[in-house]
Protein backbone atom coordinates (compact mmCIF):
# COMPACT_ATOMS: atom_id res chain seq x y z
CA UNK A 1 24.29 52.76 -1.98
CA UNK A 2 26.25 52.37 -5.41
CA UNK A 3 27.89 49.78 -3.81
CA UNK A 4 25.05 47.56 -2.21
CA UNK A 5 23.74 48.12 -6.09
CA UNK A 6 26.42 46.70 -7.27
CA UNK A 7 26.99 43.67 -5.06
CA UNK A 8 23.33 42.78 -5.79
CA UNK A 9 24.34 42.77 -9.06
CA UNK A 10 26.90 40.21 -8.70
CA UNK A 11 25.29 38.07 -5.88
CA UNK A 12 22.59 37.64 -8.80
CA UNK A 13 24.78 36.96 -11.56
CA UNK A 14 26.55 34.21 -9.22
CA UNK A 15 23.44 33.14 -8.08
CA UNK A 16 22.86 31.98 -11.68
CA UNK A 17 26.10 30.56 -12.64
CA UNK A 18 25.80 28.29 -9.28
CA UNK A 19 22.59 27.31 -10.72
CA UNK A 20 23.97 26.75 -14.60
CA UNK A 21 26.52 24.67 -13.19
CA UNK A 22 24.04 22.61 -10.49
CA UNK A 23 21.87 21.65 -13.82
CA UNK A 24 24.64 20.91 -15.90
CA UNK A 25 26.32 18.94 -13.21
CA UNK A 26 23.36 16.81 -12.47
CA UNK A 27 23.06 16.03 -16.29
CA UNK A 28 26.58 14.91 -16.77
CA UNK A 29 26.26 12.47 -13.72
CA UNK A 30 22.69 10.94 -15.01
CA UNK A 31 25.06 10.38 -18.32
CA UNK A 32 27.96 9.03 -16.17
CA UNK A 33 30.47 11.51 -16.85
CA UNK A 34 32.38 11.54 -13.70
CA UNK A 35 33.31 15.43 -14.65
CA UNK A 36 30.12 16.38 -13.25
CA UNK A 37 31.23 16.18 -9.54
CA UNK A 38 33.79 18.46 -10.71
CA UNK A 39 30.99 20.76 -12.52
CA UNK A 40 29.30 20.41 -8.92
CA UNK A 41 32.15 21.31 -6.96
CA UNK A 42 31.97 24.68 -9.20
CA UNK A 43 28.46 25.40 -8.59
CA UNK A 44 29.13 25.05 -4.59
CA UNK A 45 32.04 27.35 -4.65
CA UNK A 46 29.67 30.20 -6.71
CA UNK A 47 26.88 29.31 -4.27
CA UNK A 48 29.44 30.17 -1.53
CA UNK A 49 30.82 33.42 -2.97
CA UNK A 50 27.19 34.42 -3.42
CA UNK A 51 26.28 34.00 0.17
CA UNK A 52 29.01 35.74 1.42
CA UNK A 53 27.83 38.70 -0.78
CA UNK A 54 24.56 38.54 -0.11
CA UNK A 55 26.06 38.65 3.87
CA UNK A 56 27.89 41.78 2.82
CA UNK A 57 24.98 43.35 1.57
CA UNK A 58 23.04 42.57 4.46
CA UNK A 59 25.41 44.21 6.43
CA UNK A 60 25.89 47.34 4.93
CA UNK A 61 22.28 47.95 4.73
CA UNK A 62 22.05 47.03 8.23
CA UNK A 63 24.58 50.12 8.86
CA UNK A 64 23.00 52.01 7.12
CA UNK A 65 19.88 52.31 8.61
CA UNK A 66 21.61 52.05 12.23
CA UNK A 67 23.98 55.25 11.12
C-alpha cells in the first residue's frame, strides 16, 4: 500500500503543476505571448502523466482487493 500512497502523492502533485501551467498558459495567450502554447503543451503532457498514474493506482487497488 506504500506504493499506491505514494503514487497518490505524485498524481496530486502533477495534478497541480498541469493546472499551474493551464492558468499560466491561458494568461500568456490573452497577453499574446505565443510561448503560452508552449506553456500549454506542458500542462497536457503533466495532465497525461497524471492519468496514467492515477490508471496505475486504480489498478493496483483493483488487485488488491481481487487477491
Amino acid at each position: 500500500m506504500e506504493k499506491v500512497e505514494e503514487l497518490k502523492s505524485r498524481a496530486k502533485e502533477l495534478g497541480k503543476e498541469s493546472a499551474s501551467y493551464s492558468r499560466k498558459a491561458i494568461e500568456m495567450l490573452k497577453s499574446g505571448n505565443e510561448d503560452g502554447k508552449e506553456m500549454m503543451r506542458k500542462a497536457n503532457i503533466a495532465g497525461r502523466r497524471c492519468r496514467v498514474i492515477v490508471n496505475e493506482i486504480l489498478r493496483l487497488e483493483k488487485a488488491e482487493i481481487i487477491s
